[in-house]
Structure formats: structure tokens, C-alpha cells
Protein backbone atom coordinates (compact mmCIF):
# COMPACT_ATOMS: atom_id res chain seq x y z
CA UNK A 1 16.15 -43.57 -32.98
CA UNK A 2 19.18 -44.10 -35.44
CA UNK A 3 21.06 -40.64 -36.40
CA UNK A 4 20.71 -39.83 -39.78
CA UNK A 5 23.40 -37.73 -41.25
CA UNK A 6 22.71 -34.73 -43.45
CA UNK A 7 26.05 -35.79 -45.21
CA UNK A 8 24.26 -39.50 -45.77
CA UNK A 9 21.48 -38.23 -47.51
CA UNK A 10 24.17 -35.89 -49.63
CA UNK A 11 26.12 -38.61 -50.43
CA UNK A 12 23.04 -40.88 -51.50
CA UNK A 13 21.22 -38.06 -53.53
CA UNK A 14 24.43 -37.31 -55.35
CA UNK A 15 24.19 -41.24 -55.95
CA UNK A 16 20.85 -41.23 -57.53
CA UNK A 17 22.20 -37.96 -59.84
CA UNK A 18 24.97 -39.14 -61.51
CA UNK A 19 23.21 -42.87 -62.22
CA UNK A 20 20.42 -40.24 -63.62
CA UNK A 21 22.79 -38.56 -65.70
CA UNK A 22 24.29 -41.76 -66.69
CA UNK A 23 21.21 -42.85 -67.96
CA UNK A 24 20.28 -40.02 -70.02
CA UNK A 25 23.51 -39.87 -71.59
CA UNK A 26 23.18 -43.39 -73.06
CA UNK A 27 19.36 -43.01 -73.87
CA UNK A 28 20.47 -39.94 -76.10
CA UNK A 29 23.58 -41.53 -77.57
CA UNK A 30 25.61 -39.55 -75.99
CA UNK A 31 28.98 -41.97 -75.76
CA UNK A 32 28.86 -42.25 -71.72
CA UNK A 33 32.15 -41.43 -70.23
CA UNK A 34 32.85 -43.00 -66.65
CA UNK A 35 30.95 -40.30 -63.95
CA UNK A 36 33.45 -38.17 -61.64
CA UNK A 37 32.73 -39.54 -57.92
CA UNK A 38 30.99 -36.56 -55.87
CA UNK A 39 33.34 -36.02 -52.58
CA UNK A 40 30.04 -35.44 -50.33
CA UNK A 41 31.54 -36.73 -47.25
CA UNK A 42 33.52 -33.97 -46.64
CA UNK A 43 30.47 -31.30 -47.30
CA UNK A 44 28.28 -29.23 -44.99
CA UNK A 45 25.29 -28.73 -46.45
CA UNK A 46 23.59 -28.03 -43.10
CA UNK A 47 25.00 -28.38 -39.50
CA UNK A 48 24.33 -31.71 -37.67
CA UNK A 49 20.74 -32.01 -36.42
CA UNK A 50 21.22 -33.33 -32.94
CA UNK A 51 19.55 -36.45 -31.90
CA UNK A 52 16.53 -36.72 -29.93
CA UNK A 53 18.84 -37.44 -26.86
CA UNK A 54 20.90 -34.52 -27.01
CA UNK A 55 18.01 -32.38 -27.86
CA UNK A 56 16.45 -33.55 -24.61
CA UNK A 57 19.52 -32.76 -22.91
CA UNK A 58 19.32 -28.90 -24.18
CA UNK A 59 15.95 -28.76 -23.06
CA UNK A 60 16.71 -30.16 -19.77
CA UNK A 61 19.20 -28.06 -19.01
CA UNK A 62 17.34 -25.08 -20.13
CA UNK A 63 14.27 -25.77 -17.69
CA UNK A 64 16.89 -26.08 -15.46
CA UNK A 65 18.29 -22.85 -15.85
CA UNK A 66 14.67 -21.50 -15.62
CA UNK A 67 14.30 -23.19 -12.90
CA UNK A 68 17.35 -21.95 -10.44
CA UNK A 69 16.56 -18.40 -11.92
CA UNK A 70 12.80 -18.92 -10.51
CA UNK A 71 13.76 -20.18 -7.13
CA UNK A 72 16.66 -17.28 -7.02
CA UNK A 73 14.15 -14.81 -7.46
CA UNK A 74 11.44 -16.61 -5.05
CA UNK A 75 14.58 -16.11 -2.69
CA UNK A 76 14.69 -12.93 -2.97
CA UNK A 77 11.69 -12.05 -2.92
CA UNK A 78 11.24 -13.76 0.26
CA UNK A 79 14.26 -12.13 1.68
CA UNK A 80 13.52 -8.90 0.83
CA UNK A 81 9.72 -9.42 2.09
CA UNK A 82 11.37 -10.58 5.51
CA UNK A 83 13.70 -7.65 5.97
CA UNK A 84 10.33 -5.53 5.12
CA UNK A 85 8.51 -7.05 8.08
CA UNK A 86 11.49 -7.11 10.11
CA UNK A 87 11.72 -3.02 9.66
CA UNK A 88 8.28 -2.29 10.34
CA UNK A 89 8.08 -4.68 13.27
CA UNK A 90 11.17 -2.71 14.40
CA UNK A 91 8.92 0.55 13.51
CA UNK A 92 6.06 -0.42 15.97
CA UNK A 93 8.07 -1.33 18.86
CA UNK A 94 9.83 1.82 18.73
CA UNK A 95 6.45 3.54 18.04
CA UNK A 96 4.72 2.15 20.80
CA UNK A 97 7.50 2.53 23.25
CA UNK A 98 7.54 6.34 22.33
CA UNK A 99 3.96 6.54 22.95
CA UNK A 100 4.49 4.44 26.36
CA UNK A 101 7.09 6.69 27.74
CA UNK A 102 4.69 9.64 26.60
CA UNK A 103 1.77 8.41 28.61
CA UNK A 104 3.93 7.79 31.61
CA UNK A 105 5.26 10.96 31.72
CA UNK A 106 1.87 12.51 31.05
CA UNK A 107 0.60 10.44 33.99
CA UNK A 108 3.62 11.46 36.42
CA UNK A 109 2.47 15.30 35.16
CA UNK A 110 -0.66 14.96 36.08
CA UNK A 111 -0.19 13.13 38.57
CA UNK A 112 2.41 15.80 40.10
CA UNK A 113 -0.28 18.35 39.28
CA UNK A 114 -2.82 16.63 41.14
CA UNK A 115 -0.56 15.95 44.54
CA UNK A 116 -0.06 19.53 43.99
CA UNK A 117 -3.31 20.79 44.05
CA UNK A 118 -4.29 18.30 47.31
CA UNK A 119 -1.37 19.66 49.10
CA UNK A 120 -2.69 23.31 48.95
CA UNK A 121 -6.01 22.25 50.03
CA UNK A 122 -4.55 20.54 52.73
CA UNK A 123 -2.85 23.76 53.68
CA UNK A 124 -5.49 26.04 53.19
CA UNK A 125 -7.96 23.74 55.30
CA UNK A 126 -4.91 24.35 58.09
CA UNK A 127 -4.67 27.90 57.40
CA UNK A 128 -8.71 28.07 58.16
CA UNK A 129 -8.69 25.60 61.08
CA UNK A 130 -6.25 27.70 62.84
CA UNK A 131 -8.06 31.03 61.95
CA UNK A 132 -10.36 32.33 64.70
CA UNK A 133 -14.11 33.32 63.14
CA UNK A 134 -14.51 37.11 62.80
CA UNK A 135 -16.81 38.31 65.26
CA UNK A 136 -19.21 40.59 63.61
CA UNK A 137 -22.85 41.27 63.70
CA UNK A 138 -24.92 41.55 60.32
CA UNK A 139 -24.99 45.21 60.91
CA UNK A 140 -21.55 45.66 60.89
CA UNK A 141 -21.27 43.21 58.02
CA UNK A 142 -23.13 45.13 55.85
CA UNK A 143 -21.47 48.61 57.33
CA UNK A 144 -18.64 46.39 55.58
CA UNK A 145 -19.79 45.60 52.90
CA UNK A 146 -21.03 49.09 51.91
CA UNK A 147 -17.86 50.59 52.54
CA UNK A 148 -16.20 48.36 50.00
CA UNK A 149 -18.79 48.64 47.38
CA UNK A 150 -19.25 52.15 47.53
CA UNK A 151 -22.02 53.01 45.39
CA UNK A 152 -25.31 52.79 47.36
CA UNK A 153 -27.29 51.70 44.27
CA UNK A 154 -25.22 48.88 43.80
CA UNK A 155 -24.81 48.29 47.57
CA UNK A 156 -28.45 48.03 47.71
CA UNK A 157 -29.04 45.32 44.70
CA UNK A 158 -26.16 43.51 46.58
CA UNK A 159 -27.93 43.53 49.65
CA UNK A 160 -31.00 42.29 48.09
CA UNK A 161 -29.27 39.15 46.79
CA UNK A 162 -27.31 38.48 50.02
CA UNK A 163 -30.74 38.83 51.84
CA UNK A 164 -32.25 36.08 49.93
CA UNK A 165 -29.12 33.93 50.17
CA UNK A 166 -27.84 34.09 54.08
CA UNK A 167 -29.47 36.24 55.80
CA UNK A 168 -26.03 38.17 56.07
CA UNK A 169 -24.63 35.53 57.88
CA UNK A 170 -21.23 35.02 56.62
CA UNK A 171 -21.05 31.23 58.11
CA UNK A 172 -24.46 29.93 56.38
CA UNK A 173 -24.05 26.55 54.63
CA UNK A 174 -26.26 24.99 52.47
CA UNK A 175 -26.34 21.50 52.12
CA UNK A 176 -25.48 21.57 48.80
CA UNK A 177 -22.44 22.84 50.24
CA UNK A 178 -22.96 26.68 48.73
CA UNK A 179 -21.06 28.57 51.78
CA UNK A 180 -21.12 32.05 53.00
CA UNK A 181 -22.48 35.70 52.17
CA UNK A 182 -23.51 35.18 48.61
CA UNK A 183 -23.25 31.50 49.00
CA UNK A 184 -20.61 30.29 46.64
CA UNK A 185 -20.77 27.07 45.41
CA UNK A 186 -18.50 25.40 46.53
CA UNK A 187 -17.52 27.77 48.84
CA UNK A 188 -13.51 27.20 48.37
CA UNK A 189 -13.93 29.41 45.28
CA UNK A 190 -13.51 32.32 47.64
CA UNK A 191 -10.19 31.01 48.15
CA UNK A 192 -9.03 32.77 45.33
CA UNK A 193 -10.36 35.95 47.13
CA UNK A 194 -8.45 34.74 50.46
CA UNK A 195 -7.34 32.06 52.54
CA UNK A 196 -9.87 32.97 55.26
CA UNK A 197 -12.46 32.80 53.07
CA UNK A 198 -14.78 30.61 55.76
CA UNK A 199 -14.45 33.41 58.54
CA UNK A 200 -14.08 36.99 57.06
CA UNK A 201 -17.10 38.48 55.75
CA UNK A 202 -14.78 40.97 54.31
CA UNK A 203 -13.27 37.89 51.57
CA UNK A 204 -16.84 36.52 50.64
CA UNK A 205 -17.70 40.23 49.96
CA UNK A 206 -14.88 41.05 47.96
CA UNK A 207 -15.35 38.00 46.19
CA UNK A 208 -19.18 37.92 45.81
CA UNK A 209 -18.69 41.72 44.17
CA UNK A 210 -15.79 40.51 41.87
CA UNK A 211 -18.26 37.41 40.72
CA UNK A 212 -21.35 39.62 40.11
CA UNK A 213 -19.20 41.79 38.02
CA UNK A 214 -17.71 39.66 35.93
CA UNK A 215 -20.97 37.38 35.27
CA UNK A 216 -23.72 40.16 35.54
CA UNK A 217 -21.69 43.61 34.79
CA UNK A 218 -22.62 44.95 38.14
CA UNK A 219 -24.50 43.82 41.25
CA UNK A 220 -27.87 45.50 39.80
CA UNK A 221 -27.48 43.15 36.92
CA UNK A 222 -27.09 39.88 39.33
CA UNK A 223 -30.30 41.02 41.30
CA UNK A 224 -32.29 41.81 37.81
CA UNK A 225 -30.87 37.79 36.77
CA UNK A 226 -31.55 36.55 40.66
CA UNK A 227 -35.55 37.88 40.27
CA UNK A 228 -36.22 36.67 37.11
CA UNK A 229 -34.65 33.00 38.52
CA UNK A 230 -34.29 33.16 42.24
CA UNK A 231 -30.84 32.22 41.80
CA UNK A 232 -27.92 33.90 40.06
């Protein structure tokens, strides 16, 4: 396309006035005096309108502008998206290796626990390998047990129950592996009566009393239980 001036069209416009003018003089009889020339070329009516080519230009360079600004922020974005998953990826590790180390050492607890507990069974089982059996007769293991009760009414429900359970023999074992007098079950739970819990009548009776105490309120109370179930 051919530029066409603002100015151009000034100049031609103020042309087509004058020979107007001109014209109108001489129709009204006006005596026509010679027309001033119009400087135009030097005047601004309006600014320049650029040409299609430059206007182009403009708009290239403004999508361009959009353009880098879009991709800067994309960037960004992306950037600040990666540190994000960089941080919590760096979150979880640390997270998981806290909860790794916990485990372990809660493993190596109760795993220490556990050895523990196997090496004082192995020494009790010692202790009552090496402990010779208490030679008593059910007589005198009820003479025994009376005398550490006391109170013949309870003495006498305890009796009953230890009757029914092992024939006062302090070494009965059932093979559900209830042991002793009042035939705990298992039987180490005299242990915490004694260490010869398997061959002292004396243990299994001081623990059988403190069990039918704490469960029943009395030895009366584990016989009224043991006849209503046969077991107490």
C-alpha cells in the first residue's frame, strides 16, 4: 500500500478551498484578487498514521513481549513447582527415616526386653533343677497350710478347693500344664510367690491364698465361685 500523508490531503483540500473561493468571488462580482498560497506542508493537523508495515511491526513486537513475559512466568512457575517437590521429597525421606530409626529402636527394646525375660526363665528353671523336692506328706502340707492361713473357716474353704484340684499333692500336673496345690495355670505364675515354686508346698500356698484373695475376696469366696463352676 502507498503512504498517504495527512499533510497531502491538507495541502489538496486547501487546494479545492481557495479555487472555491475563487469561484464565488467572480460569480458575485466581487473583483477577484490573486488567492494567498496556504503553507500546508509545514502543518500537523494529525500525527503520521503509520503504514501497514510498521503497524505490523508494533504488533509483532508486542506479541512478542507477551510472549517472553508468558514463557518467564511458565518458568517460574515451573521452578518454583520443582523446588516444591524437591522440599517435600526432602520431607518424606527425612520422615520415613525418623520413623525407621524409631521402629529399630523399638525392635532392639523389645527385643532386649524379650532376651531379658528368657534369661530369667532360664535361671529360674536352674534355680528349680538344682532344688531338692520338699519331702512332706499331705498331712503335714495341710498342717502348713493351716498355719499360714490362720482362720479355720477360711482354711477349710481352701481345703475344699485344693481337694478337688490335687489331692494335696504339691507336684500334681495337669496336662494342660496347671501345676501344683491349687493348680496354677501355668504353674510359673507361682514364681512370683518364689523361685521354688515346683517343690515347696509352702510357695504354691502362699500364692494360691494371695490369688483367691485378690480374685474372690477370700478363700470362702473362691470355693462359693469353684461350686457353682467346678473351677475357679
Amino acid at each position: 500500500m502507498t503512504r498517504i500523508s495527512v499533510r497531502g490531503v491538507a495541502v489538496a483540500s486547501a487546494t479545492a478551498v481557495t479555487a472555491v473561493g475563487a469561484v464565488v468571488g467572480v460569480a458575485s462580482g466581487s473583483e477577484a484578487k490573486p488567492s494567498q498560497p496556504v503553507d500546508v506542508a509545514g502543518a500537523s493537523l494529525l500525527a503520521d498514521i503509520p503504514s501497514a508495515s510498521q503497524a505490523q511491526v508494533v504488533s509483532d513486537s508486542i506479541d512478542h513481549q507477551a510472549v517472553a513475559q508468558k514463557q518467564a512466568a511458565d518458568e517460574a512457575a515451573r521452578k518454583a513447582a520443582a523446588d516444591a517437590a524437591r522440599a517435600k521429597a526432602a520431607a518424606d525421606a527425612q520422615a520415613k527415616a525418623d520413623a525407621d530409626k524409631a521402629a529399630a529402636d523399638a525392635a532392639a527394646k523389645a527385643k532386649a526386653a524379650a532376651d531379658a525375660q528368657a534369661a530369667n526363665r532360664a535361671a529360674a528353671r536352674s534355680q528349680l533343677s538344682s532344688a531338692p523336692p520338699v519331702s512332706v506328706s499331705p498331712g503335714s502340707v495341710q498342717a502348713l497350710a493351716q498355719s499360714i492361713i490362720g482362720n479355720d473357716t477360711q482354711f477349710q474353704c481352701f481345703s475344699n478347693i485344693v481337694s478337688r484340684e490335687s489331692g494335696w499333692s504339691y507336684t500334681a500336673m495337669n496336662p494342660s500344664g496347671a501345676y501344683g496345690l491349687v493348680q496354677a495355670l501355668p504353674g510359673s505364675k507361682m514364681a512370683s510367690a518364689g523361685a521354688d515354686w515346683k517343690t515347696n508346698p509352702a510357695t504354691q500356698i502362699r500364692w494360691g491364698l494371695g490369688y483367691m484373695n485378690d480374685r474372690y475376696g477370700s478363700p470362702c469366696g473362691a470355693w462359693s465361685f469353684w461350686q457353682a463352676h467346678s473351677w475357679y
